[in-house]
PDB file of N, CA and C in Angstrom:
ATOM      1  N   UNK A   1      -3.852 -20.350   7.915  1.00  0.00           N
ATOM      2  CA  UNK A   1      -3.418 -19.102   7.322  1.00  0.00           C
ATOM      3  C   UNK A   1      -4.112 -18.949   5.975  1.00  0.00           C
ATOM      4  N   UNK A   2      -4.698 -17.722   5.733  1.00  0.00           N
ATOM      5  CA  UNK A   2      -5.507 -17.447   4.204  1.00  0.00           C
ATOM      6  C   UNK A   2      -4.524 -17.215   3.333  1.00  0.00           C
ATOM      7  N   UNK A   3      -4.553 -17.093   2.236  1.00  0.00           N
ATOM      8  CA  UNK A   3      -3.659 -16.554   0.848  1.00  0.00           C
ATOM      9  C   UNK A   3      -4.629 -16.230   0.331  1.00  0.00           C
ATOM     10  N   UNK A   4      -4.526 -15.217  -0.615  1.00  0.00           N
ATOM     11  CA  UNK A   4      -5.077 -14.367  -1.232  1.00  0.00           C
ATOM     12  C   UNK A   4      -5.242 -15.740  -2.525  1.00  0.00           C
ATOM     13  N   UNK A   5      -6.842 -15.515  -3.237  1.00  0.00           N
ATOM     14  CA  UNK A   5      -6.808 -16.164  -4.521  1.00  0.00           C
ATOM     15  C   UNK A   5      -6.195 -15.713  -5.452  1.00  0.00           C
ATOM     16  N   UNK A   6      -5.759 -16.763  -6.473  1.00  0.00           N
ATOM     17  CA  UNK A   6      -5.415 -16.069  -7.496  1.00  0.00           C
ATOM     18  C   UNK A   6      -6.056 -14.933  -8.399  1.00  0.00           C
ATOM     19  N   UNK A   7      -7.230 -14.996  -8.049  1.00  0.00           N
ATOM     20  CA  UNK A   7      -7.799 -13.641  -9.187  1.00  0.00           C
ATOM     21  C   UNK A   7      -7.526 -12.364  -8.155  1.00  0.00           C
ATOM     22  N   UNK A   8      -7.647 -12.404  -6.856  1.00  0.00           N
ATOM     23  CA  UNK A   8      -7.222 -11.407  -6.000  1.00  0.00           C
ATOM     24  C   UNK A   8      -5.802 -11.102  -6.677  1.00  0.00           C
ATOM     25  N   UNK A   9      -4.664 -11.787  -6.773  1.00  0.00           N
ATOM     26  CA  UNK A   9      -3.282 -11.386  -6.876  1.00  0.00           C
ATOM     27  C   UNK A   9      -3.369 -10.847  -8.353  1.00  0.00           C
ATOM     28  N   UNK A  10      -3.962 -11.589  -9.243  1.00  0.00           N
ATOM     29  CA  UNK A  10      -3.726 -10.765 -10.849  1.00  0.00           C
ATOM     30  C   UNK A  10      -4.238  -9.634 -10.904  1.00  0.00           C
ATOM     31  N   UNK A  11      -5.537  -9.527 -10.137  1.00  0.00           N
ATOM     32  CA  UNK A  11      -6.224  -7.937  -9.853  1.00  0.00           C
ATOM     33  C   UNK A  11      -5.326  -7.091  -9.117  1.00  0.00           C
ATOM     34  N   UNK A  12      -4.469  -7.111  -8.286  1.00  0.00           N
ATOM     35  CA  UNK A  12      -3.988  -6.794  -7.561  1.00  0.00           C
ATOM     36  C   UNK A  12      -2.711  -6.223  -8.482  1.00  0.00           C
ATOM     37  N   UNK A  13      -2.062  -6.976  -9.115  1.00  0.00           N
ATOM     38  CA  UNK A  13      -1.000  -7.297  -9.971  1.00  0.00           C
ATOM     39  C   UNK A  13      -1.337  -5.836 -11.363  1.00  0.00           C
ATOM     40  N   UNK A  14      -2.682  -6.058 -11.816  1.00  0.00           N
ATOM     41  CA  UNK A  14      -3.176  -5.302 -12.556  1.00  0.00           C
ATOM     42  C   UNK A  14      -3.380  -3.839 -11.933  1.00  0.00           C
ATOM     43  N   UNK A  15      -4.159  -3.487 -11.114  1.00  0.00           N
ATOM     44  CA  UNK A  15      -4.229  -2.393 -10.304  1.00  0.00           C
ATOM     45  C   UNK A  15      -2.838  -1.442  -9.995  1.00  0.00           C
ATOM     46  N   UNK A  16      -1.135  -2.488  -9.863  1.00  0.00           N
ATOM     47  CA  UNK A  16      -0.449  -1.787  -9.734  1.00  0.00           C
ATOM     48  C   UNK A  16       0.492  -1.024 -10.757  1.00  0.00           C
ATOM     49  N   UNK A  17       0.183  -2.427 -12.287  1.00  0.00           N
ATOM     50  CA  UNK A  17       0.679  -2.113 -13.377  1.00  0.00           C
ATOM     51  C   UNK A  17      -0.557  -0.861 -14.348  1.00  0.00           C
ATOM     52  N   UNK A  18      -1.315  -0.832 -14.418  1.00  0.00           N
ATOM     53  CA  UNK A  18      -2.182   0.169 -14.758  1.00  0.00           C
ATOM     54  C   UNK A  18      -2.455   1.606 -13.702  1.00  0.00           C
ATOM     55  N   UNK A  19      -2.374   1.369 -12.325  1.00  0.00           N
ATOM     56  CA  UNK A  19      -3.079   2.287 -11.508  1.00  0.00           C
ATOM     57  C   UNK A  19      -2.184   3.374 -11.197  1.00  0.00           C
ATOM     58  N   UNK A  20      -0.717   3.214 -11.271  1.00  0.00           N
ATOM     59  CA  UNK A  20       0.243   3.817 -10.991  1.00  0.00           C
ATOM     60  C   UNK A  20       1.496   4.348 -12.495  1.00  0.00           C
ATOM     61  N   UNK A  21       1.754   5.625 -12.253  1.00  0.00           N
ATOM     62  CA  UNK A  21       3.112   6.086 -12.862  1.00  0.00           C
ATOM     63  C   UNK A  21       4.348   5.187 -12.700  1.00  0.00           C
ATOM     64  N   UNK A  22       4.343   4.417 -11.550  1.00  0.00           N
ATOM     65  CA  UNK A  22       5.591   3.567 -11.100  1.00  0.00           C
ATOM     66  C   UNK A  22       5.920   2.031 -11.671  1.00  0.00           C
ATOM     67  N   UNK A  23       5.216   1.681 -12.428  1.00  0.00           N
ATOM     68  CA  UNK A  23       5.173   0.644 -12.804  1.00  0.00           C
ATOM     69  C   UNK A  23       6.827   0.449 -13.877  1.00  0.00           C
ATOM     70  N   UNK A  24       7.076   1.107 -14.509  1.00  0.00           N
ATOM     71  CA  UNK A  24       8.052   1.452 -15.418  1.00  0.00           C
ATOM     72  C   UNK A  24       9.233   1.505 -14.861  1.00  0.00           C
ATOM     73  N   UNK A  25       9.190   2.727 -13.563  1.00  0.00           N
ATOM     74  CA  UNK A  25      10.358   2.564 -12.973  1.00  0.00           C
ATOM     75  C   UNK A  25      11.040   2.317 -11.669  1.00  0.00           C
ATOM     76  N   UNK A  26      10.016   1.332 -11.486  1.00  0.00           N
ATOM     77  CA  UNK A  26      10.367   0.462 -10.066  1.00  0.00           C
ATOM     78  C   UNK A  26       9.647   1.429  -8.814  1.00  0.00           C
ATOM     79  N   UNK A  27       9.732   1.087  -7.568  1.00  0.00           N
ATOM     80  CA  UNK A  27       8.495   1.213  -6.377  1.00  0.00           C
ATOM     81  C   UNK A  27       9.215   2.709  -6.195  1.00  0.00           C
ATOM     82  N   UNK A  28       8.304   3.710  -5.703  1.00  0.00           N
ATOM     83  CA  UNK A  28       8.985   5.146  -5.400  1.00  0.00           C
ATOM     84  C   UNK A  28       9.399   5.257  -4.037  1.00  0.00           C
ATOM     85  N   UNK A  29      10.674   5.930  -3.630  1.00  0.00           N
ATOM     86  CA  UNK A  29      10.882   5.488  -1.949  1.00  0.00           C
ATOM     87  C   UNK A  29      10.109   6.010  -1.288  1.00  0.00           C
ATOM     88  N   UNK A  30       8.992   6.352  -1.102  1.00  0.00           N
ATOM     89  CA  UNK A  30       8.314   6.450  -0.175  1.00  0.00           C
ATOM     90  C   UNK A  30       7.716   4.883   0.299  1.00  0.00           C
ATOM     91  N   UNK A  31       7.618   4.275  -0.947  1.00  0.00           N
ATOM     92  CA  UNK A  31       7.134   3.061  -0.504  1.00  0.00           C
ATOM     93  C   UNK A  31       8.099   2.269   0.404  1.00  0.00           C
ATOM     94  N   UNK A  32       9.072   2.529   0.048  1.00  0.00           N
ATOM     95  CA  UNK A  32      10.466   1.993   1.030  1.00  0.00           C
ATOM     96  C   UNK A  32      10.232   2.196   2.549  1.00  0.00           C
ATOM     97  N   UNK A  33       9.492   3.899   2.416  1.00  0.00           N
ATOM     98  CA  UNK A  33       9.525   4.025   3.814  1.00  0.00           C
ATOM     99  C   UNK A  33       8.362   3.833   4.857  1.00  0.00           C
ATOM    100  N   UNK A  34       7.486   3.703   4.010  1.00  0.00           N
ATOM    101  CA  UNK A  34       6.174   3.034   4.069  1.00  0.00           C
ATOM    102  C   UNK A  34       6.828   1.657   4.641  1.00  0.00           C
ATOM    103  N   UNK A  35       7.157   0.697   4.063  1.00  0.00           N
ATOM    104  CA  UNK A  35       7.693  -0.307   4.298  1.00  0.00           C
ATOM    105  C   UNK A  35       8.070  -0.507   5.595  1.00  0.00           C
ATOM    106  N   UNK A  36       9.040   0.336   5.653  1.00  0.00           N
ATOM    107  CA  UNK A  36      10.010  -0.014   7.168  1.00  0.00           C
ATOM    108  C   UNK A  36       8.983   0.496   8.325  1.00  0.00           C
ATOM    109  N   UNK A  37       8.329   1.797   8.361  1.00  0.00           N
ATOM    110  CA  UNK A  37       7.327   2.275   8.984  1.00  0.00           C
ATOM    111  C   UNK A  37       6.222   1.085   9.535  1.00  0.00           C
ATOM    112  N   UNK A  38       5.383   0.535   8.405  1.00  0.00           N
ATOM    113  CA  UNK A  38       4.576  -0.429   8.724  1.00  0.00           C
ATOM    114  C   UNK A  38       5.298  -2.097   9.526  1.00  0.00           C
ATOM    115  N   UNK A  39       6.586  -2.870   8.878  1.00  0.00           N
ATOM    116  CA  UNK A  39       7.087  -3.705  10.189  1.00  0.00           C
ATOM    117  C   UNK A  39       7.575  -3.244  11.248  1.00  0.00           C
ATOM    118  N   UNK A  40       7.942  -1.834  11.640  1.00  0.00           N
ATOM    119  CA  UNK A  40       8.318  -1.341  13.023  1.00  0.00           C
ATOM    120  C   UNK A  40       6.567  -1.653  13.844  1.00  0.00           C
ATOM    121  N   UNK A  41       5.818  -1.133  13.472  1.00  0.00           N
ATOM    122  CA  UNK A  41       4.835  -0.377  13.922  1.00  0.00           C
ATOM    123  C   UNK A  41       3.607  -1.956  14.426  1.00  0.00           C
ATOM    124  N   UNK A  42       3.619  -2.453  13.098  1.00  0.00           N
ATOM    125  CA  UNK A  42       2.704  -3.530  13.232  1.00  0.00           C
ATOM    126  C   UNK A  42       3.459  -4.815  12.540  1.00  0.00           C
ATOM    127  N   UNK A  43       4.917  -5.400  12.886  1.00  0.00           N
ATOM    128  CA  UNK A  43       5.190  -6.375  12.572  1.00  0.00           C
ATOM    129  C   UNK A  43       4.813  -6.992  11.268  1.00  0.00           C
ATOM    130  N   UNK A  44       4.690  -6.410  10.108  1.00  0.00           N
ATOM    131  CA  UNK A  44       4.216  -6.552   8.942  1.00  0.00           C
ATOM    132  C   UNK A  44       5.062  -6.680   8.017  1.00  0.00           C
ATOM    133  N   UNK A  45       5.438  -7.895   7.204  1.00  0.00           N
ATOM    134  CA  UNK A  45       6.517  -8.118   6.273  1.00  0.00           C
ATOM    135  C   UNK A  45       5.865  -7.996   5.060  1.00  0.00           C
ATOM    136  N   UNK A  46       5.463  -6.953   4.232  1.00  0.00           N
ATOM    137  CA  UNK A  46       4.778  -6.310   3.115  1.00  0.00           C
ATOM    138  C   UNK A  46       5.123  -7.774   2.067  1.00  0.00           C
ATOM    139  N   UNK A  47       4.353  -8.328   1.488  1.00  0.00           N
ATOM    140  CA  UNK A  47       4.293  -9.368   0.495  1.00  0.00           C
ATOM    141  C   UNK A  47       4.231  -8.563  -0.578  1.00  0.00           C
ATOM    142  N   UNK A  48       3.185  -7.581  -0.709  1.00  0.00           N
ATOM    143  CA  UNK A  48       2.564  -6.879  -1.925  1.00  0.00           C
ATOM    144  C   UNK A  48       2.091  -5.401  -1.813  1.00  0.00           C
ATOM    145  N   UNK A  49       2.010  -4.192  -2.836  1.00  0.00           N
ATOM    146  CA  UNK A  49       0.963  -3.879  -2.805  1.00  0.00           C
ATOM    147  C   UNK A  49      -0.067  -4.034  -3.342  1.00  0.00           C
ATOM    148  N   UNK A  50      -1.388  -3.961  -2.407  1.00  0.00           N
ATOM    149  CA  UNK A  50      -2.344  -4.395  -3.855  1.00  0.00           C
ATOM    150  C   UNK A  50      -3.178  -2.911  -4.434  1.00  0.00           C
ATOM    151  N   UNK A  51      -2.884  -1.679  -3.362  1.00  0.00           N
ATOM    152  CA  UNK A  51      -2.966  -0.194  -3.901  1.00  0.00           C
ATOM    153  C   UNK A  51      -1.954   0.920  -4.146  1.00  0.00           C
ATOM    154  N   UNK A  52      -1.541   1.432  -5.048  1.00  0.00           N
ATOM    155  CA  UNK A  52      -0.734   2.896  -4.869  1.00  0.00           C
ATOM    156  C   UNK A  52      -0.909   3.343  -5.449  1.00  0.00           C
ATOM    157  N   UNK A  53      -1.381   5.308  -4.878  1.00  0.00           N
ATOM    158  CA  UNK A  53      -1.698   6.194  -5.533  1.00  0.00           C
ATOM    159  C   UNK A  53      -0.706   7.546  -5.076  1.00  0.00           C
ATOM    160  N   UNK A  54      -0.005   8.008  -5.766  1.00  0.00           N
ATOM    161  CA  UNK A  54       0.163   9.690  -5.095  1.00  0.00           C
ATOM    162  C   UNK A  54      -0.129  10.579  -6.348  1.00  0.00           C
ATOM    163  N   UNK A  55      -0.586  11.381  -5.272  1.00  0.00           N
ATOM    164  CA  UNK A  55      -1.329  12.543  -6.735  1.00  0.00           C
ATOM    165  C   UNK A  55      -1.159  14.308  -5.736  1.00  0.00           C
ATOM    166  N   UNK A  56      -1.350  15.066  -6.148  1.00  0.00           N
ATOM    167  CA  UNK A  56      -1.747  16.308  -5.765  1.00  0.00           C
ATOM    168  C   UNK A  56      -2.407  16.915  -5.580  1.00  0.00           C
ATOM    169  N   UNK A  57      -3.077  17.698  -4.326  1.00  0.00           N
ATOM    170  CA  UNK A  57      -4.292  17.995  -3.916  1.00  0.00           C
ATOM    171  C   UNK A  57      -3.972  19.325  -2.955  1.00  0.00           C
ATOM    172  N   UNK A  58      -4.640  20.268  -3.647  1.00  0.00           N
ATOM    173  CA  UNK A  58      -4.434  21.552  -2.856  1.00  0.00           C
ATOM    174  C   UNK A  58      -3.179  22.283  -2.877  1.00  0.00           C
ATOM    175  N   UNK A  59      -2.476  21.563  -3.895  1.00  0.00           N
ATOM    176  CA  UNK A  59      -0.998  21.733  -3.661  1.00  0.00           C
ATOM    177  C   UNK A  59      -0.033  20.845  -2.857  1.00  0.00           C
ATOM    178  N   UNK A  60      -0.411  20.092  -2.401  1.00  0.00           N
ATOM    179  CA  UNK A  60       0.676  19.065  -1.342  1.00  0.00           C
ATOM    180  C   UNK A  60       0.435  17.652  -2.070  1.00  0.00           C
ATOM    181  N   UNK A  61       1.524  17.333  -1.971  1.00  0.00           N
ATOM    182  CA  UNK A  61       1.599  15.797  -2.304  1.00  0.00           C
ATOM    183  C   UNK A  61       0.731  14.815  -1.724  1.00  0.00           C
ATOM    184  N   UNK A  62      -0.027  13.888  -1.636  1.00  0.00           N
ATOM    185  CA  UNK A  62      -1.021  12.513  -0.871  1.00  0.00           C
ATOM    186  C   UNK A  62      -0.686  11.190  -1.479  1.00  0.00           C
ATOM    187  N   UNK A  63      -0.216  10.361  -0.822  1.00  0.00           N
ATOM    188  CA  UNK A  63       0.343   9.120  -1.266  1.00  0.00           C
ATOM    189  C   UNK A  63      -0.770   8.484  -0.032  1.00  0.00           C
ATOM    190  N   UNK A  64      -1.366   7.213  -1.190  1.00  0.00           N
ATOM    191  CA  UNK A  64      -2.155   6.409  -0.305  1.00  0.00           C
ATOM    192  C   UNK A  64      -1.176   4.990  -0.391  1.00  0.00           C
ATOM    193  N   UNK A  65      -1.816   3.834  -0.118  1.00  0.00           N
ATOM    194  CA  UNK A  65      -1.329   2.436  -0.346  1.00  0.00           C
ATOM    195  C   UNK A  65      -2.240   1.628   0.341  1.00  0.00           C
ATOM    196  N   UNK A  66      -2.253   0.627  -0.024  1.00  0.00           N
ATOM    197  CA  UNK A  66      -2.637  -0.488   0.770  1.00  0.00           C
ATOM    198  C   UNK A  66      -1.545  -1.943   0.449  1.00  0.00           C
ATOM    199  N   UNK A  67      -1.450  -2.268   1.415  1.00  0.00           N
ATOM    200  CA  UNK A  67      -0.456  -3.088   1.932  1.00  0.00           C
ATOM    201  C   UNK A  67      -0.375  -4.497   2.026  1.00  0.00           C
ATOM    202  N   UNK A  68      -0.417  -5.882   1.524  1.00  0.00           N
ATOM    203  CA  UNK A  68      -0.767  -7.146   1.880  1.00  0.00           C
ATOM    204  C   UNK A  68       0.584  -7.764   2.434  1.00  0.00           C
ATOM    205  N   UNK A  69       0.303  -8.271   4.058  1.00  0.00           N
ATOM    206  CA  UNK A  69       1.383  -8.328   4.447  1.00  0.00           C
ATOM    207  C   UNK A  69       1.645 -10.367   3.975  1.00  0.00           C
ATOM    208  N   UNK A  70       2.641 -10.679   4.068  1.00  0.00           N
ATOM    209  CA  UNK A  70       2.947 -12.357   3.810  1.00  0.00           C
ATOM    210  C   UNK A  70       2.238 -12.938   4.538  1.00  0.00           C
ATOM    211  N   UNK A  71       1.483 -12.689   6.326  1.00  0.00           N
ATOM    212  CA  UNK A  71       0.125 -13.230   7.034  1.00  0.00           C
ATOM    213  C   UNK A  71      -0.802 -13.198   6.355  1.00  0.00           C
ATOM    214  N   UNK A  72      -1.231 -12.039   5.740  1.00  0.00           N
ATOM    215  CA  UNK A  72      -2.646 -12.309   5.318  1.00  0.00           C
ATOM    216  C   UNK A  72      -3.083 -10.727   5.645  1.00  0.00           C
ATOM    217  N   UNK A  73      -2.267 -10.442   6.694  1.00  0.00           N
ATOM    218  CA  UNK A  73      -3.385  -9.190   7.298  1.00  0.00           C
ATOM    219  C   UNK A  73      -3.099  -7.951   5.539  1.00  0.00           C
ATOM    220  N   UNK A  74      -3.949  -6.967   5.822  1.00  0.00           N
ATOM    221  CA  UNK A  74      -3.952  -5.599   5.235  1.00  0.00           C
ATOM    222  C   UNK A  74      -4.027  -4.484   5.642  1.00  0.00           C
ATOM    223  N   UNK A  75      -2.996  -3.398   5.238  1.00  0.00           N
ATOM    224  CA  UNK A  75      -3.432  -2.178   6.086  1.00  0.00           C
ATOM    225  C   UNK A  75      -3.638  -1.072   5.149  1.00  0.00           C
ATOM    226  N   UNK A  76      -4.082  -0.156   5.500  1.00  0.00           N
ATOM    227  CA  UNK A  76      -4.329   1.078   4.300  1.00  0.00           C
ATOM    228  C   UNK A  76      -3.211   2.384   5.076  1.00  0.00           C
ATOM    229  N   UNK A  77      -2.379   3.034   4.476  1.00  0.00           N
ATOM    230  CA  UNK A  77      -1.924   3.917   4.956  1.00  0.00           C
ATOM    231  C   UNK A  77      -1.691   5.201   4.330  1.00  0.00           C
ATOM    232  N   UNK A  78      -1.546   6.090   4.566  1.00  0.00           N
ATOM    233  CA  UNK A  78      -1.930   7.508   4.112  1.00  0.00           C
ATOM    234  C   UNK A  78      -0.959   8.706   4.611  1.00  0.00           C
ATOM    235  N   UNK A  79      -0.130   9.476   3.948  1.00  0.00           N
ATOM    236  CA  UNK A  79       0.123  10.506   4.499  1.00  0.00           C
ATOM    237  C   UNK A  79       0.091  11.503   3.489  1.00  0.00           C
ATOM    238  N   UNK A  80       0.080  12.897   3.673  1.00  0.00           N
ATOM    239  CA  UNK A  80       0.308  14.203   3.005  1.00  0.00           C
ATOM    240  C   UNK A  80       1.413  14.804   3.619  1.00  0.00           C
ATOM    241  N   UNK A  81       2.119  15.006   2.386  1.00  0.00           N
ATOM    242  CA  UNK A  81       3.273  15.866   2.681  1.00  0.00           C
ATOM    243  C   UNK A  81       3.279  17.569   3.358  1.00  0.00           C
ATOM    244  N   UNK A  82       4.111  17.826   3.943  1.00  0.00           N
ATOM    245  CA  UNK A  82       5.254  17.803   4.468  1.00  0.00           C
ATOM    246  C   UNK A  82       5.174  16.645   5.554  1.00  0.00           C
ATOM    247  N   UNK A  83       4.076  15.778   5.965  1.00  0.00           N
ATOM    248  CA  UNK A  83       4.408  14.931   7.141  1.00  0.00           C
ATOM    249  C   UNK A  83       5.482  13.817   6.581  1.00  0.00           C
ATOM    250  N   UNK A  84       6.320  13.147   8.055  1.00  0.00           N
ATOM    251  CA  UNK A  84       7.199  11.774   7.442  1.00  0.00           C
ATOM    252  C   UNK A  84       6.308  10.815   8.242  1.00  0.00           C
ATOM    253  N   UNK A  85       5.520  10.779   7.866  1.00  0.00           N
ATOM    254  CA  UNK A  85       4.937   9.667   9.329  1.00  0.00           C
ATOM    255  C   UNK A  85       3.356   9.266   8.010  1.00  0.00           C
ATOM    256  N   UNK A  86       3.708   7.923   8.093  1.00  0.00           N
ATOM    257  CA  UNK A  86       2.168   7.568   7.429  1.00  0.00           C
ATOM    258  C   UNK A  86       1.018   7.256   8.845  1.00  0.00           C
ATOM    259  N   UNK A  87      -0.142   7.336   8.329  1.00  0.00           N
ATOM    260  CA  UNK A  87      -1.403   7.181   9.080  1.00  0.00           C
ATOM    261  C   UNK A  87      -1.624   5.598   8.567  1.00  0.00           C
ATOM    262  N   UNK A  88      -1.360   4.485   9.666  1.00  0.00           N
ATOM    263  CA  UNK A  88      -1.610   3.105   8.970  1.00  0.00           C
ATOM    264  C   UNK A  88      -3.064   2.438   9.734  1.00  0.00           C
ATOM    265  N   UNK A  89      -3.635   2.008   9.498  1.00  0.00           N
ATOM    266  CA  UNK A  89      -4.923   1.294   9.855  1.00  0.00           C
ATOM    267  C   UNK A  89      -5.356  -0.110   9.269  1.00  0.00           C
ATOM    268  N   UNK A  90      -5.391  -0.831  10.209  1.00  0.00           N
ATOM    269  CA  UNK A  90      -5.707  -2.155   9.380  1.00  0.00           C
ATOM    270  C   UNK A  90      -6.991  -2.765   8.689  1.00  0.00           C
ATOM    271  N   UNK A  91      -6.864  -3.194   7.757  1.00  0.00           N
ATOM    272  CA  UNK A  91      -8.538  -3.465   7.251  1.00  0.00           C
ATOM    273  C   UNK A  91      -8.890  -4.698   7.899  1.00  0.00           C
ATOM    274  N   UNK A  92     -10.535  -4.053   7.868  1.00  0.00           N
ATOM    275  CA  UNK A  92     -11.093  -5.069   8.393  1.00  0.00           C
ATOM    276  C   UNK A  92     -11.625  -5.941   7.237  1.00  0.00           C
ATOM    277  N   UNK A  93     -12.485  -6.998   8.276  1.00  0.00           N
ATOM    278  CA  UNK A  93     -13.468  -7.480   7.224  1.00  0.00           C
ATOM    279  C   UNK A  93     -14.508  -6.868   6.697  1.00  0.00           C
ATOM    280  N   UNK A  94     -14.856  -7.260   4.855  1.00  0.00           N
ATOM    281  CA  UNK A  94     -15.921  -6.256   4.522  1.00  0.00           C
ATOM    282  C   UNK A  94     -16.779  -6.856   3.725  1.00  0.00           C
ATOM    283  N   UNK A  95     -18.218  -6.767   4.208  1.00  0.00           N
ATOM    284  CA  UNK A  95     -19.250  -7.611   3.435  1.00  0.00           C
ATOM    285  C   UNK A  95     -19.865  -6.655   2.437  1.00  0.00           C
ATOM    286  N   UNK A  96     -20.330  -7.067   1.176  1.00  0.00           N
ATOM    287  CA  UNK A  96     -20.870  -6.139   0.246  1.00  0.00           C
ATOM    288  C   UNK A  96     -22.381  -7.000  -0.004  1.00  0.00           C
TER     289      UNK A  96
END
């Protein structure tokens, strides 16, 4: 089983305390429902996030995330409001 390195988790750690409005006042429920959504769907017990963004675009709300589950795996998921349903996809591997 992999674990994320430690400079992965402080980056990660950093990304959520800088990258987000939510840092101050705890996870926004969408992430909640994000949550339950992603272990129904793909058996995924969320460890972390290591992305969250919602912002406004066109007028509708867009909440992204990415997801590190306690396996190892990652998924990226996405929805725009009015939908209740996120778009989840798992990452792959990625060479740079």
């Amino acid at each position: 089983m992999r674990f994320p390195s430690r400079l992965a988790v402080a980056a990660a750690s950093l990304l959520l305390v800088s990258g987000t409005s939510f840092a101050q006042t705890g996870n926004p429920a969408w992430l909640e429902q994000l949550e339950l959504q992603i272990a129904s769907e793909e058996q995924c017990e969320v460890g972390f996030y290591i992305y969250v963004n919602e912002e406004k675009l066109g007028g509708r709300t867009v909440q992204e995330a990415r997801a590190q589950c306690v396996d190892g795996r990652q998924f990226d998921a996405s929805r725009t409001e009015p939908d209740s349903r996120f778009t989840i996809s798992e990452c792959g591997t990625r060479v740079c």
